[in-house]
Structure formats: C-alpha cells, structure tokens
N, C-alpha and C. Protein backbone atom coordinates (compact mmCIF):
# COMPACT_ATOMS: atom_id res chain seq x y z
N UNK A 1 111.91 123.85 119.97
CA UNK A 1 111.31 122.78 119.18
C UNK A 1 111.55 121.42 119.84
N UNK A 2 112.55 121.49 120.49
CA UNK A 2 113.01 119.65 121.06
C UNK A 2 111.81 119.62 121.58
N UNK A 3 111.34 120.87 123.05
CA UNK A 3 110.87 120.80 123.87
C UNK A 3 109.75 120.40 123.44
N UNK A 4 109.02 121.07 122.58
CA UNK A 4 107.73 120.10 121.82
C UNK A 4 107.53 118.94 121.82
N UNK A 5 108.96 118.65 120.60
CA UNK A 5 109.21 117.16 120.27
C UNK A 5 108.84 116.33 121.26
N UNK A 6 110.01 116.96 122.50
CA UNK A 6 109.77 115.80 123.56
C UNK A 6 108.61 115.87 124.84
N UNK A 7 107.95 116.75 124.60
CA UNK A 7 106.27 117.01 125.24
C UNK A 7 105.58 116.03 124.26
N UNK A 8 105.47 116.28 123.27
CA UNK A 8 104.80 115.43 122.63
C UNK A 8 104.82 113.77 122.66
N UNK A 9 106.88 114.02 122.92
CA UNK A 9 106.91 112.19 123.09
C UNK A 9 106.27 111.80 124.31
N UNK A 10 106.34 112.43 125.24
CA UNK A 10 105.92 112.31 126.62
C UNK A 10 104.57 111.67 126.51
N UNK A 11 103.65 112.18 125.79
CA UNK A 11 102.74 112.20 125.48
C UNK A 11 102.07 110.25 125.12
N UNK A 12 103.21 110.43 123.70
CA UNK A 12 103.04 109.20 123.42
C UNK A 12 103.62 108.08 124.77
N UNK A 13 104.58 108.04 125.12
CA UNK A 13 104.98 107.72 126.45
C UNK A 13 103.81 106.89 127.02
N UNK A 14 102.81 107.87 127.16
CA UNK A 14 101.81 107.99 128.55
C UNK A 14 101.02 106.96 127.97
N UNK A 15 100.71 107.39 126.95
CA UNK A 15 99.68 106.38 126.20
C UNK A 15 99.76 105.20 126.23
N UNK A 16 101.35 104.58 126.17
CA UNK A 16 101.54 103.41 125.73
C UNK A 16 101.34 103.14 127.40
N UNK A 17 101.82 103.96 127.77
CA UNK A 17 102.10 103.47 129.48
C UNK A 17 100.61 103.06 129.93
N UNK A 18 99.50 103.62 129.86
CA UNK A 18 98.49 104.21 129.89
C UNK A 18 97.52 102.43 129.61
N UNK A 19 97.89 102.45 127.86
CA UNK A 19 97.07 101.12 127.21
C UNK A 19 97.92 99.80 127.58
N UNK A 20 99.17 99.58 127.98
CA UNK A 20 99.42 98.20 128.62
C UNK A 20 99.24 98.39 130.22
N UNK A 21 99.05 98.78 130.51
CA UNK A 21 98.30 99.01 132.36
C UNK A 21 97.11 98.68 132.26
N UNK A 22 96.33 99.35 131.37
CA UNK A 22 94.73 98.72 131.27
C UNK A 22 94.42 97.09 130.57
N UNK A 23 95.14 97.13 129.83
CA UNK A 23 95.51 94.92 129.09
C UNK A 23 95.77 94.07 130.13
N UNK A 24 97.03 95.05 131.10
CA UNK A 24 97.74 94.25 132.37
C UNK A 24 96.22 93.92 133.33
N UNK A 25 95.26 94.66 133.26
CA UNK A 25 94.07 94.90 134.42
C UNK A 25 94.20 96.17 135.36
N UNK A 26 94.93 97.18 134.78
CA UNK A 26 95.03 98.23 135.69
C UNK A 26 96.24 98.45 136.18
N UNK A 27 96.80 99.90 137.06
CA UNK A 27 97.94 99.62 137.97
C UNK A 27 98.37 98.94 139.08
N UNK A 28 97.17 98.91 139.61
CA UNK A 28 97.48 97.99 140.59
C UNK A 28 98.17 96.44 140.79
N UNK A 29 98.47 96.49 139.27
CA UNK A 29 99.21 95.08 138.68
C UNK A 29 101.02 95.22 138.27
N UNK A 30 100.92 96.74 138.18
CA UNK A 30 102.15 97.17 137.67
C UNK A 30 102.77 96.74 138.21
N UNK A 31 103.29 96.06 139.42
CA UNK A 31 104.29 95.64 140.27
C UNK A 31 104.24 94.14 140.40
N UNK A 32 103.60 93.51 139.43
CA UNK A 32 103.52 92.02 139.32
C UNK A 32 104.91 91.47 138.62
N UNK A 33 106.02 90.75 139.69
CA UNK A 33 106.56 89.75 138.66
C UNK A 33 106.31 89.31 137.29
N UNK A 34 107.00 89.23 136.52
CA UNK A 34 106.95 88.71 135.17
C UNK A 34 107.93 87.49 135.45
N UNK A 35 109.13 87.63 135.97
CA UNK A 35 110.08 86.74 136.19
C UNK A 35 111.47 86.77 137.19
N UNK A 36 111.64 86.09 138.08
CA UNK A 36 112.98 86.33 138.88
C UNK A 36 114.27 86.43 138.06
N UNK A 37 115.28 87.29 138.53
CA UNK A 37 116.59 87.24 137.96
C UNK A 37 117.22 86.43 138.61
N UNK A 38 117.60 85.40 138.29
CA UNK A 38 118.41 84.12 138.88
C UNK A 38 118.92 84.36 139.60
N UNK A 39 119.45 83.76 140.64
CA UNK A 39 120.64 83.78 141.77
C UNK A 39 120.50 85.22 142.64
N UNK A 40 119.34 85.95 142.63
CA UNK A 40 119.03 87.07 143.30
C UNK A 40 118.19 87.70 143.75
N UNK A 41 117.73 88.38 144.92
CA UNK A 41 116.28 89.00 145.30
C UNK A 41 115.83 89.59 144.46
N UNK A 42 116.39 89.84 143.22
CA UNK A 42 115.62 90.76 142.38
C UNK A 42 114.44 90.23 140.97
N UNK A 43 113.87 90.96 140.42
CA UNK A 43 112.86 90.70 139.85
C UNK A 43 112.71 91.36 139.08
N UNK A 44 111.79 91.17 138.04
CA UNK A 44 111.61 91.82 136.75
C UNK A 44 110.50 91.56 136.58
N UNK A 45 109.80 93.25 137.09
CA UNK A 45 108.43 93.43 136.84
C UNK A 45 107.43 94.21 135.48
N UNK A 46 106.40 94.18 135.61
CA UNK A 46 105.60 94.50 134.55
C UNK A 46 105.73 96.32 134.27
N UNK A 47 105.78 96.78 135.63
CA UNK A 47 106.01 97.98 135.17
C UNK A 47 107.35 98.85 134.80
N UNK A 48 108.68 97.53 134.65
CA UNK A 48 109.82 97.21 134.32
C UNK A 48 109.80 97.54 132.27
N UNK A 49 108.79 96.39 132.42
CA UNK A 49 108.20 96.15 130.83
C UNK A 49 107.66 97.10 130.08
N UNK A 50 106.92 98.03 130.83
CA UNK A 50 106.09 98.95 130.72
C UNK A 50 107.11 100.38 130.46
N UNK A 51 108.29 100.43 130.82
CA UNK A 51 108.90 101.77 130.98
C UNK A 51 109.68 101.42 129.61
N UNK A 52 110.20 100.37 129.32
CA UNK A 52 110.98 99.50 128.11
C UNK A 52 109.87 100.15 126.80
N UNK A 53 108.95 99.51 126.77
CA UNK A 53 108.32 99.43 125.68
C UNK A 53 107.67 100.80 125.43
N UNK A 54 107.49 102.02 126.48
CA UNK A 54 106.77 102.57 126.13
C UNK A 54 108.12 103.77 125.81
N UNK A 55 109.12 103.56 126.54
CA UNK A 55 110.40 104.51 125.84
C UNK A 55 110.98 104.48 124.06
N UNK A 56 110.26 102.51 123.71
CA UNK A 56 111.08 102.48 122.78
C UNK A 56 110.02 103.25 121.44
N UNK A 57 108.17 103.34 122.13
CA UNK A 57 107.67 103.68 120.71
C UNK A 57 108.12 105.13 120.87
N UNK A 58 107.93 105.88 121.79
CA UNK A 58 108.37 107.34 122.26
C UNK A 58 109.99 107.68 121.83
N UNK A 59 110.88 107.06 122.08
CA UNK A 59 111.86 107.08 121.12
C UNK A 59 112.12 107.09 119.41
N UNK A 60 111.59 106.35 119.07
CA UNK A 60 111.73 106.26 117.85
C UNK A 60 110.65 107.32 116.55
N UNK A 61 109.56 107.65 117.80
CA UNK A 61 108.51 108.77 117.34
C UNK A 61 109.76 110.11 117.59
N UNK A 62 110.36 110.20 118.67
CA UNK A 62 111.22 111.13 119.25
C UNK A 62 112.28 111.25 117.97
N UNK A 63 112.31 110.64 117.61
CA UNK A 63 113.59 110.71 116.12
C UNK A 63 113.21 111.30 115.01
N UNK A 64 112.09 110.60 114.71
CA UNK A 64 111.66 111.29 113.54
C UNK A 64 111.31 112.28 113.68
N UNK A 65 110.77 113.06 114.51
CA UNK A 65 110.33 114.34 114.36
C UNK A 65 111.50 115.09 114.64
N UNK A 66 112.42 114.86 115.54
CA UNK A 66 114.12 115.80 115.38
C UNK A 66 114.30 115.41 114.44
N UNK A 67 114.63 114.43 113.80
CA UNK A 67 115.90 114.19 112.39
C UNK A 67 115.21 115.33 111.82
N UNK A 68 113.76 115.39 111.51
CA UNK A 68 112.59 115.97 110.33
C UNK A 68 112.42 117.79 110.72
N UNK A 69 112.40 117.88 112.08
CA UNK A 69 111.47 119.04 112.24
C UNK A 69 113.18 119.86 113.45
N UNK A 70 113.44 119.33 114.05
CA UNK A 70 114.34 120.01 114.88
C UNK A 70 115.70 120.45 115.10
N UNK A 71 115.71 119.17 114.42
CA UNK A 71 117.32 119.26 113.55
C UNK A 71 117.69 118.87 112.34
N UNK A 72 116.46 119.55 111.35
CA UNK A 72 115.85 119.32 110.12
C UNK A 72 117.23 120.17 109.21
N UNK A 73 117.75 121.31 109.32
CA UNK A 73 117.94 122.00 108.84
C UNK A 73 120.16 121.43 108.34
N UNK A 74 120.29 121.39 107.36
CA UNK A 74 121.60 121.06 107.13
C UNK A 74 121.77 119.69 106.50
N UNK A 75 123.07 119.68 105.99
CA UNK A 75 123.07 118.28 105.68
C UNK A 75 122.92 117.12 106.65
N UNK A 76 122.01 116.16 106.23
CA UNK A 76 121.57 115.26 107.18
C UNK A 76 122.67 113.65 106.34
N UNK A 77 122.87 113.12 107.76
CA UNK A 77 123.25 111.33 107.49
C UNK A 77 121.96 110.54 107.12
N UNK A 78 122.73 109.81 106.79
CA UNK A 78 121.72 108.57 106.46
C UNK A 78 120.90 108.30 107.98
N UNK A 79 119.15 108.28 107.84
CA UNK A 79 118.61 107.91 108.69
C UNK A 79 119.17 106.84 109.90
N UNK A 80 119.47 105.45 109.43
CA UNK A 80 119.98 105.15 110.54
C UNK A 80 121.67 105.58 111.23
N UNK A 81 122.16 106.27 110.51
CA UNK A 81 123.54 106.32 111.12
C UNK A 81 122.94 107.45 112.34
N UNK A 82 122.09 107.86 112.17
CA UNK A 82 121.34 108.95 112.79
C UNK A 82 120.90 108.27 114.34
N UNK A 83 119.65 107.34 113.84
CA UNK A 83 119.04 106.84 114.59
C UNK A 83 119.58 106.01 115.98
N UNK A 84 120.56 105.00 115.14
CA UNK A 84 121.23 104.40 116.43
C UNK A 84 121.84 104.83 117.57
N UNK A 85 122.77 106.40 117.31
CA UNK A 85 123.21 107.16 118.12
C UNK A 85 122.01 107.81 119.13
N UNK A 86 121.08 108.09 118.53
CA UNK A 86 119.55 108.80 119.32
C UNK A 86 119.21 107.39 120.14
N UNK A 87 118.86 106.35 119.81
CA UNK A 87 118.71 105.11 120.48
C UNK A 87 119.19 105.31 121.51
N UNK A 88 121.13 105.02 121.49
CA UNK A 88 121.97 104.47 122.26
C UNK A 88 121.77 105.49 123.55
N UNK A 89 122.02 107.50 123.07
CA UNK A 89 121.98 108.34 123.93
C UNK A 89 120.33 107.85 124.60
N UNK A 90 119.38 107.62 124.60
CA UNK A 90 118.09 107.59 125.37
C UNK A 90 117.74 106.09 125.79
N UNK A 91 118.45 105.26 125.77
CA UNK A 91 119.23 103.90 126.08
C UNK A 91 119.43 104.21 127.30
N UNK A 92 120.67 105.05 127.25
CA UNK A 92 121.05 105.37 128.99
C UNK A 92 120.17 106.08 129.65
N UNK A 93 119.77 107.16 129.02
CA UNK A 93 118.35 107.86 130.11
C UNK A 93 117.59 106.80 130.18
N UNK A 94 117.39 106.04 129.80
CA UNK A 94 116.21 104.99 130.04
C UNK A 94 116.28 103.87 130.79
N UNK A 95 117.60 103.26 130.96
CA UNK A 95 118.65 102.50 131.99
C UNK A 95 118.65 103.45 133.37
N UNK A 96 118.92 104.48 133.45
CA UNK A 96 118.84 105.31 134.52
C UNK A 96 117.36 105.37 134.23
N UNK A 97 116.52 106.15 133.90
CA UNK A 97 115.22 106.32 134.29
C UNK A 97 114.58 104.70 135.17
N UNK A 98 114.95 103.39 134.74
CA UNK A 98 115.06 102.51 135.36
C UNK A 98 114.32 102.59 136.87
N UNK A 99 115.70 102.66 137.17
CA UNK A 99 116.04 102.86 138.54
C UNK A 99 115.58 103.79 138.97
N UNK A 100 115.15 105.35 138.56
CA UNK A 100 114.29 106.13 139.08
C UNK A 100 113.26 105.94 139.26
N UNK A 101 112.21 105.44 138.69
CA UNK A 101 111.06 105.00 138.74
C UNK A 101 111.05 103.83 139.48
N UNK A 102 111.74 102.83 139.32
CA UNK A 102 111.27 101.69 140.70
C UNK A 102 111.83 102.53 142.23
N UNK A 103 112.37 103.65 142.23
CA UNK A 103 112.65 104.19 143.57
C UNK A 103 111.55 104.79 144.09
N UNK A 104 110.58 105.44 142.47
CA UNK A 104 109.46 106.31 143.22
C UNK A 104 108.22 105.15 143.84
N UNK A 105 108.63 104.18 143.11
CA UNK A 105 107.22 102.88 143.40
C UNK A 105 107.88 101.95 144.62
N UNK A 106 108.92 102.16 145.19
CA UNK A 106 109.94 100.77 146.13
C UNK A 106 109.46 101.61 147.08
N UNK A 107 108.61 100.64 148.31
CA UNK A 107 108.19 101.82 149.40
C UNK A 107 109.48 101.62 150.57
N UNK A 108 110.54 100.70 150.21
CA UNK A 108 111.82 101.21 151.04
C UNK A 108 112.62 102.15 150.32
N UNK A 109 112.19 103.22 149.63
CA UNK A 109 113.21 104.25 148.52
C UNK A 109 112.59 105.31 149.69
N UNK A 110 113.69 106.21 149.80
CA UNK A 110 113.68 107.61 150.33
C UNK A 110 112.65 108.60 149.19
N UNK A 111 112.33 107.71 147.77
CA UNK A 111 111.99 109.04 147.24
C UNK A 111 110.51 108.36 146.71
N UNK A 112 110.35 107.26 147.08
CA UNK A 112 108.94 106.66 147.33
C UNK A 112 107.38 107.56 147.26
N UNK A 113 106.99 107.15 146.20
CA UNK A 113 105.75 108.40 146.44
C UNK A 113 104.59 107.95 147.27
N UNK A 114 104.69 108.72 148.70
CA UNK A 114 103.76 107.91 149.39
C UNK A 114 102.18 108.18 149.30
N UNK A 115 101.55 107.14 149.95
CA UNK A 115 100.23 107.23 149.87
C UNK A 115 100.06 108.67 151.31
N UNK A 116 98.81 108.89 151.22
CA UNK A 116 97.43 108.57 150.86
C UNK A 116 97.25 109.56 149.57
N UNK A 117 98.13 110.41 148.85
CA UNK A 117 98.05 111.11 147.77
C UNK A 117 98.21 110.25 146.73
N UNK A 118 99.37 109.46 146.92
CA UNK A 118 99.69 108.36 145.91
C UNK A 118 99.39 107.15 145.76
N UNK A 119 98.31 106.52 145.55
CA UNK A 119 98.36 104.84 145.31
C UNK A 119 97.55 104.26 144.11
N UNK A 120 96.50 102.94 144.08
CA UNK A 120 96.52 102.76 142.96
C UNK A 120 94.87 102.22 142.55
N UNK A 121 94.48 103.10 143.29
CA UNK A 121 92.67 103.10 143.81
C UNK A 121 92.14 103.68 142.77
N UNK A 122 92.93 105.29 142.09
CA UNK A 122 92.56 105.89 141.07
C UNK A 122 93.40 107.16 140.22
N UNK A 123 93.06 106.82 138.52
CA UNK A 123 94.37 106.72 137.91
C UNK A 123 94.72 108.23 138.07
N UNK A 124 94.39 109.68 137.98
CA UNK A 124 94.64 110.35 138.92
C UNK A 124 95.80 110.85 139.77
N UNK A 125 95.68 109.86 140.47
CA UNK A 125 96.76 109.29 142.18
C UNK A 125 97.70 108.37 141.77
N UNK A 126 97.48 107.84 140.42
CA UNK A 126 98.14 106.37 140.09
C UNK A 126 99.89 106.85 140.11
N UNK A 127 99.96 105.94 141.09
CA UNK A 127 101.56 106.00 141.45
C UNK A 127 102.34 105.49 140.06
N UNK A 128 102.15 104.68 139.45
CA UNK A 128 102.43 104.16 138.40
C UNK A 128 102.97 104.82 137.23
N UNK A 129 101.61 105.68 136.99
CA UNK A 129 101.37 106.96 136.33
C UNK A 129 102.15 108.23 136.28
N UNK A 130 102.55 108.87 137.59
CA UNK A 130 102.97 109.78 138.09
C UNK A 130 104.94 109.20 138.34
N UNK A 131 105.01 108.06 138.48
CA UNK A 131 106.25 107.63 139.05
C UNK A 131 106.95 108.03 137.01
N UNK A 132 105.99 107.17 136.50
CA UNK A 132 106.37 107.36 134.62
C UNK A 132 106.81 108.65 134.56
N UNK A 133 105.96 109.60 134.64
CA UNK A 133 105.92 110.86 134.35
C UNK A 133 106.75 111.82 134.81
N UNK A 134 107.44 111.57 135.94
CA UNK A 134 107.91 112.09 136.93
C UNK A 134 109.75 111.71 136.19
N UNK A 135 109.60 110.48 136.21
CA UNK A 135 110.90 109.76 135.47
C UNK A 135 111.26 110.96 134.31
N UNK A 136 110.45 110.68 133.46
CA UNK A 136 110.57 111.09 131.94
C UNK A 136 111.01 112.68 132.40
N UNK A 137 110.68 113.04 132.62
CA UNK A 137 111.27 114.57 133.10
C UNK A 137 112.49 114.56 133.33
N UNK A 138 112.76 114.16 134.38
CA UNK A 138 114.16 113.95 135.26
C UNK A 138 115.10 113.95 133.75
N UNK A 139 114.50 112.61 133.04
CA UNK A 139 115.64 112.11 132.13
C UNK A 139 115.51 112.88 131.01
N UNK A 140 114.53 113.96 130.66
CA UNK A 140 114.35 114.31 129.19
C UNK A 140 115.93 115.45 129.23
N UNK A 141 116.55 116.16 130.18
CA UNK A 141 116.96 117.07 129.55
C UNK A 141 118.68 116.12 129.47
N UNK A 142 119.05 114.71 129.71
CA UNK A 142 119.60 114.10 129.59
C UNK A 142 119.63 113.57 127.56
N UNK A 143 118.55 113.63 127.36
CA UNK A 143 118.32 112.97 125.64
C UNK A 143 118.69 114.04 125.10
N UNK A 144 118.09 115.78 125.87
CA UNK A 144 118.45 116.95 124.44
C UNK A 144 119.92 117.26 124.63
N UNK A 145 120.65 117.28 125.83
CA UNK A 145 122.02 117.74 125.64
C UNK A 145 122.97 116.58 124.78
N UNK A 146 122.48 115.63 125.21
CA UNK A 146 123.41 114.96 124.43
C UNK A 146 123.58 114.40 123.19
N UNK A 147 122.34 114.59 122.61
CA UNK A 147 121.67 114.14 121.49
C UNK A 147 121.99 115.77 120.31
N UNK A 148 121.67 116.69 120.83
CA UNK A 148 122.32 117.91 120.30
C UNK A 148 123.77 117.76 120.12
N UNK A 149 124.11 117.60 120.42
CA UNK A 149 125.95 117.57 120.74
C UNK A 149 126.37 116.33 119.81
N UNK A 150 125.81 115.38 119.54
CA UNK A 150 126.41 114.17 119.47
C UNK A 150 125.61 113.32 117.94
N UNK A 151 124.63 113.53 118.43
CA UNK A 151 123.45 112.31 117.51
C UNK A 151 123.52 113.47 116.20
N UNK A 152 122.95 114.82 116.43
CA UNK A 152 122.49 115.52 115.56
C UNK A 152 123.83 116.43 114.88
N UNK A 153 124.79 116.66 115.85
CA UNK A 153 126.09 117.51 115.48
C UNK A 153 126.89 117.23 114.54
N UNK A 154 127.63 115.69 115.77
CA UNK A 154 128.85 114.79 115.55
C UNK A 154 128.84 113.89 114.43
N UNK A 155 127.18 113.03 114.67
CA UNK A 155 127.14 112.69 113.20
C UNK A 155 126.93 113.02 111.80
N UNK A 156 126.34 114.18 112.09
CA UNK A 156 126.17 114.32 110.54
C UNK A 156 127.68 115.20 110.21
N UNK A 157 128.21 116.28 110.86
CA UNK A 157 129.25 116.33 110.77
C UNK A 157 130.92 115.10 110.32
N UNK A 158 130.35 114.22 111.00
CA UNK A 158 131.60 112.82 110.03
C UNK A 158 130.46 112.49 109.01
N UNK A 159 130.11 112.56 108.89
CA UNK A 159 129.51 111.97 107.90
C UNK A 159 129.63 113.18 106.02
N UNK A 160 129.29 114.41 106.63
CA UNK A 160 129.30 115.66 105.64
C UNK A 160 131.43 115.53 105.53
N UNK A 161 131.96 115.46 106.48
CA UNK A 161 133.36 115.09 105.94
C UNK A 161 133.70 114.04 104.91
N UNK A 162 133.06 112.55 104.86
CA UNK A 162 133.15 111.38 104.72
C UNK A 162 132.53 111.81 103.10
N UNK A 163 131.52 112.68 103.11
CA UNK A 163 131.44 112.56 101.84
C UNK A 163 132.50 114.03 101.03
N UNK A 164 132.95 114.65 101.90
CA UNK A 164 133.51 116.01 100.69
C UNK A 164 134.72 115.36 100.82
N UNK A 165 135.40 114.41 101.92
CA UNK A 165 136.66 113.73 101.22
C UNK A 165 136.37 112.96 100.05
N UNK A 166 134.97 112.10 99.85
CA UNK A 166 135.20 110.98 98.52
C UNK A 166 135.32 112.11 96.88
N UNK A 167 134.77 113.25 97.50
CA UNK A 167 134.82 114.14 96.14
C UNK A 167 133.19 114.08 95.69
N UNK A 168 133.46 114.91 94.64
CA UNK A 168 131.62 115.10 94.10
C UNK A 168 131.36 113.30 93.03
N UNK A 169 130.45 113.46 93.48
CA UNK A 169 129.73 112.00 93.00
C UNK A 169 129.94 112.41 91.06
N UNK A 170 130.03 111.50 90.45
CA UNK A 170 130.09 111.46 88.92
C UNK A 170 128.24 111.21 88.28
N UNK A 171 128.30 112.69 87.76
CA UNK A 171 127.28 112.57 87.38
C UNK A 171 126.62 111.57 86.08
N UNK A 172 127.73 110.89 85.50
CA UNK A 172 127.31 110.34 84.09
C UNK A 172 127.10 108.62 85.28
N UNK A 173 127.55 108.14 85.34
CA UNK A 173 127.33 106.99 85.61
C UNK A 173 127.03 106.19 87.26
C-alpha cells in the first residue's frame, strides 16, 4: 500500500513539477537563478524551488493517504502529532534529494545526465523531468523505512501510552 501511496505521490510530484516549469516558460529555465547565497558561488535556483514546492504538496497528499489508508488500522494520534514527524522524516529525503538532483542537472557532477539523450529541447528528454523523477526514487524508500518505524509506530505508540496512563476519560462530564 505505501508503494501506491507513494506512486501516486510521485505522481502528484510530477505535476506540480510539470505546471511550475510550464508558468517558469518551460525547462529550459529550470536552472535560472532566483537569487545568490551571499558570500558564495552558490545559488538558488528555480528548479531548487521547484523540488521544495512540489515535495511539500506530494508530502502532505503522502500523509493523508498513510495516516487514512496505510497505516489506517489501530489506534491513531492526533493528526498533527502524526504529521510533523512524516514532514520532518521526508524533510531529510528532500534535503538530500537536494543535492541529488542538482548532481543529475550540474554538468561538472559524475552523475550528470548527459546530453544528446538528455536535454531540454523536449519534455520527453527533459533533464529536469527525469533528474525529478530519478531523485524521488532514490529517496522514496528513505520516507517508508523510516516513517514506518517512527511517524506511524513510535508515535502513535507514546501517544496510545499517554492516554492508558491518564485512565479512561469520565463519561458524565
């Protein structure tokens, strides 16, 4: 079922990835400055923006359907005590996915996807596209181990303690 879940987020992923590339004017823009990081060669680009925003609707679609459908079954925490932990764990895949993806688009990266299969003539070939996609893989089986173990286990587990220590709730008042 994750695997769904997170095919499906993928999905949404793409889309978002997909509809701010075409607003931006295409991929061939994906690598446009937005803004320098002070005091350094480095930069903060659009398809920087693009991996941010399209993790966070894919994330949070990615929740609801585990809290609901995957790890539906048992006593559940309160939605966000839930949520933030799912955040934080796909936070770091997404901090690392980072850096994976500007390695597949940095044509000084060893893991650089080169042309003439890869560039940004047509979407297809779109390095952009494929660098996203390529990422999200790498990092998805990073969100289910730890998110199993931790988001869906650990918390509701303190939490199912937290309430059989306060005792049964009083039904009159």
């Amino acid at each position: 079922m994750f695997g769904i879940v997170g095919g499906s987020g993928m999905v949404v992923n793409m889309i978002v990835t997909v509809l701010m590339n075409k607003v931006n004017g295409g991929t061939q823009n994906a690598q446009n400055v937005l803004f320098p990081f002070p005091g350094t060669d480095f930069n903060f680009r659009f398809t920087t923006l693009v991996w941010i925003v399209a993790f966070l609707a894919a994330n949070f679609y990615n929740f609801l359907l585990n809290r609901h459908w995957t790890f539906g079954q048992g006593h559940k925490a309160p939605a966000w005590q839930e949520f933030w932990p799912f955040l934080v764990v796909g936070s770091v895949a997404a901090v690392a996915g980072i850096f994976i993806k500007l390695a597949f688009t940095n044509p000084t990266s060893p893991i650089y996807l080169p042309e003439p299969f890869w560039h940004e003539d047509a979407g297809l070939h779109s390095r952009e596209y494929w660098s996203q996609l390529l990422t999200i893989v790498i990092t998805m089986p990073i969100n289910f181990i730890v998110n199993k173990f931790w988001t869906f286990r650990s918390v509701r587990h303190r939490h199912r303690e937290r309430l059989e220590a306060a005792g049964p709730a009083d039904p009159v008042g």
